[in-house]
C-alpha atoms as a PDB file:
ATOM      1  CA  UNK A   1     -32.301 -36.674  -0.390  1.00  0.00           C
ATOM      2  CA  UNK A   2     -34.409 -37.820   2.354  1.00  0.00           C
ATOM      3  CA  UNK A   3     -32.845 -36.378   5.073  1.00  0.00           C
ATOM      4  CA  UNK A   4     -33.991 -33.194   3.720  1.00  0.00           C
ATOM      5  CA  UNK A   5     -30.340 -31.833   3.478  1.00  0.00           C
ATOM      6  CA  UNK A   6     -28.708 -30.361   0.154  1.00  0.00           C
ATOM      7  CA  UNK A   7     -25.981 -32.326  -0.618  1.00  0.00           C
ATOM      8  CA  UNK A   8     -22.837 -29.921  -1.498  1.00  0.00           C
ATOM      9  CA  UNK A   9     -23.501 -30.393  -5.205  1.00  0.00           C
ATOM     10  CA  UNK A  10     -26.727 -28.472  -4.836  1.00  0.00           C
ATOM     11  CA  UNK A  11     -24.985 -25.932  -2.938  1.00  0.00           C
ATOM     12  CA  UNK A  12     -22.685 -25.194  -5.480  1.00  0.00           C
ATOM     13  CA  UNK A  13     -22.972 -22.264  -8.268  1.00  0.00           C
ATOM     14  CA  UNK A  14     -22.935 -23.407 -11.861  1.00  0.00           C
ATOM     15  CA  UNK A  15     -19.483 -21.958 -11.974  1.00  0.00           C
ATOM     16  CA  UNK A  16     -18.317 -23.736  -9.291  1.00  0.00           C
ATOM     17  CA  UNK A  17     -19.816 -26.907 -10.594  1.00  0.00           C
ATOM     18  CA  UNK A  18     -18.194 -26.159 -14.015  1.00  0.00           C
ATOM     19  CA  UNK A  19     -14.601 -25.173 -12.738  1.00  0.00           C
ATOM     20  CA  UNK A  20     -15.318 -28.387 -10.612  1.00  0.00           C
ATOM     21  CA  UNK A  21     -15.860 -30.556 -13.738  1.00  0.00           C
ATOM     22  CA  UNK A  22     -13.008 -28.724 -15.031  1.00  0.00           C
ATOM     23  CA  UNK A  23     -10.451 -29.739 -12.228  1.00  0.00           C
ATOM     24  CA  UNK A  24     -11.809 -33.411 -12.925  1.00  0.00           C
ATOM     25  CA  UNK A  25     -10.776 -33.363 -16.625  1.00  0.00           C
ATOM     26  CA  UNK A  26      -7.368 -31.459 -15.953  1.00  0.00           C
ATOM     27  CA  UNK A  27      -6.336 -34.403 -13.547  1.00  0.00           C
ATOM     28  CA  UNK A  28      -7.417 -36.960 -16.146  1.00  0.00           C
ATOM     29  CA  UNK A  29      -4.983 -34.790 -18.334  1.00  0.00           C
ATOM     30  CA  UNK A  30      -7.168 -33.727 -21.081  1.00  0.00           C
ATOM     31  CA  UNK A  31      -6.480 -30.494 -23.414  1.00  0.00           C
ATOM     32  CA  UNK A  32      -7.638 -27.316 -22.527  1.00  0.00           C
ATOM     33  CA  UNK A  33      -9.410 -27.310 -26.080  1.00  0.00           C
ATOM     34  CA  UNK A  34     -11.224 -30.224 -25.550  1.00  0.00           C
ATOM     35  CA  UNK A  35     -12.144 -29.237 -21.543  1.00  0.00           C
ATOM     36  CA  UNK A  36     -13.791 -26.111 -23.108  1.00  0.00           C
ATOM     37  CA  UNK A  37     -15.745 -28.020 -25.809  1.00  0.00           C
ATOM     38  CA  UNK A  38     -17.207 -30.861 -23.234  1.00  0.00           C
ATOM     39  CA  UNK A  39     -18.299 -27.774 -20.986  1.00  0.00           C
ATOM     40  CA  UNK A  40     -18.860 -24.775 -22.789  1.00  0.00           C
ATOM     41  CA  UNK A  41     -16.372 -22.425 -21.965  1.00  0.00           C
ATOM     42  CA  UNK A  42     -13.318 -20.403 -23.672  1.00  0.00           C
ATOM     43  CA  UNK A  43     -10.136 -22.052 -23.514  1.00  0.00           C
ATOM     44  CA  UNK A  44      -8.899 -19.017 -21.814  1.00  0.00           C
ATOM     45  CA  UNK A  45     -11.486 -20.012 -18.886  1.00  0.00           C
ATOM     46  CA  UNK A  46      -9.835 -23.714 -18.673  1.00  0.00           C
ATOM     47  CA  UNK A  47      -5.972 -22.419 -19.125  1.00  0.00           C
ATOM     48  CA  UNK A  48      -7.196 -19.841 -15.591  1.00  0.00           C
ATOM     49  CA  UNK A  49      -8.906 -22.889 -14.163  1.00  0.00           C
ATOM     50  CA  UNK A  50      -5.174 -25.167 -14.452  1.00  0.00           C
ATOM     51  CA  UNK A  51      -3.497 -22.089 -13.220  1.00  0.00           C
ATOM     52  CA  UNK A  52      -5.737 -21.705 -10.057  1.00  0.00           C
ATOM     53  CA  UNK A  53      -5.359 -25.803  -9.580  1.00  0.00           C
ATOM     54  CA  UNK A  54      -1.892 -25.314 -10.137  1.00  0.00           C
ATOM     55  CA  UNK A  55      -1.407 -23.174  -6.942  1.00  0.00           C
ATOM     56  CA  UNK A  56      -3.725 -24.938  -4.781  1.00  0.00           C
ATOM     57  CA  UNK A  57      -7.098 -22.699  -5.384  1.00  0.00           C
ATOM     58  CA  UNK A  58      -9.937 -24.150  -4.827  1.00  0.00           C
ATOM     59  CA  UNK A  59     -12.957 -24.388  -7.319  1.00  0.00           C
ATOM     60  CA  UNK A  60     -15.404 -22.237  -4.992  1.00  0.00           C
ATOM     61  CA  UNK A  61     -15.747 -19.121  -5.567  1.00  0.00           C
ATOM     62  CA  UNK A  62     -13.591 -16.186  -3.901  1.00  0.00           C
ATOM     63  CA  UNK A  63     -15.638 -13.913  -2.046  1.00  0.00           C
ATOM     64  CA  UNK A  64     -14.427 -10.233  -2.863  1.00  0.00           C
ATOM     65  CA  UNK A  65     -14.305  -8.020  -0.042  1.00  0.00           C
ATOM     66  CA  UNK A  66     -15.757  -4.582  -1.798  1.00  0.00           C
ATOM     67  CA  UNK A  67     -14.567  -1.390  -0.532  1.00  0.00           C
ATOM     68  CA  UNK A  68     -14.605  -0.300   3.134  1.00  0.00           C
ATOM     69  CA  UNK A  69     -17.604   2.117   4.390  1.00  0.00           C
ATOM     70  CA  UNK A  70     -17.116   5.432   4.267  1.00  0.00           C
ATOM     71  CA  UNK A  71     -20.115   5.622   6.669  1.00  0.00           C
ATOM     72  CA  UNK A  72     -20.396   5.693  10.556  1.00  0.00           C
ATOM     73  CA  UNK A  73     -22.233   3.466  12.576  1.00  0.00           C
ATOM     74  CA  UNK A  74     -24.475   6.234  13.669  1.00  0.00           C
ATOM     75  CA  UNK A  75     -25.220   7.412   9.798  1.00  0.00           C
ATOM     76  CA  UNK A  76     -25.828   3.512   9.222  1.00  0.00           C
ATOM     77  CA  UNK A  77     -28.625   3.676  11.459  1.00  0.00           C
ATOM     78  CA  UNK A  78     -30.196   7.097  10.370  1.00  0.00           C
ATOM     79  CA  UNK A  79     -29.807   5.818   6.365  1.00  0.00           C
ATOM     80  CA  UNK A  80     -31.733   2.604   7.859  1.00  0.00           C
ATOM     81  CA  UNK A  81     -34.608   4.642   9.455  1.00  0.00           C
ATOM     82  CA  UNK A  82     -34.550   6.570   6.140  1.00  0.00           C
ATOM     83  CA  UNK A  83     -35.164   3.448   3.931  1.00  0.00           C
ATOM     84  CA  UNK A  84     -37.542   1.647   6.250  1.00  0.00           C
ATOM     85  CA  UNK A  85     -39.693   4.822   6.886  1.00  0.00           C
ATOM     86  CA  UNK A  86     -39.851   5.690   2.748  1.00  0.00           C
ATOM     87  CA  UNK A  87     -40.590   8.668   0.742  1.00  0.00           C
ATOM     88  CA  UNK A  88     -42.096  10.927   2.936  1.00  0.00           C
ATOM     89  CA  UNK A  89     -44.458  14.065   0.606  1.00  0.00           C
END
């Protein structure tokens, strides 16, 4: 790398990398069974991995969006002020 970028390979997670690997294999038509062997996983992980390639889902990861604040703005900032000032005795 001597343009001192990552390439995207580096920038991927090892699950994405895996599921990646996985999409190869599934397109060169190999069994789930011996997908799982060649990369470690449960067959049940390679079966969800078709299924996602299936209907167009990429390998990266799918950011979950969590649950919405219950918290103002305002209480945001005072819980911030709390945690950056610390235990006070």
């Amino acid at each position: 790398m001597s343009s001192g970028t990552a390439s995207r390979q580096d920038k991927l997670t090892d699950m994405e990398w895996k599921r990646k690997q996985g999409y190869d294999l599934i397109e060169k038509n190999f069994k789930n069974s011996e997908i799982s062997k060649m990369l470690h996983v449960d067959r049940r992980t390679v079966y969800s991995w078709r299924v996602r390639k299936e209907n167009d889902v990429g390998y990266e990861n799918i950011k979950q969006k969590g649950a919405k604040s219950r918290l103002s703005e305002e209480q945001k900032k005072q819980l911030k002020k709390i945690l950056e000032d610390g235990a006070s005795q």
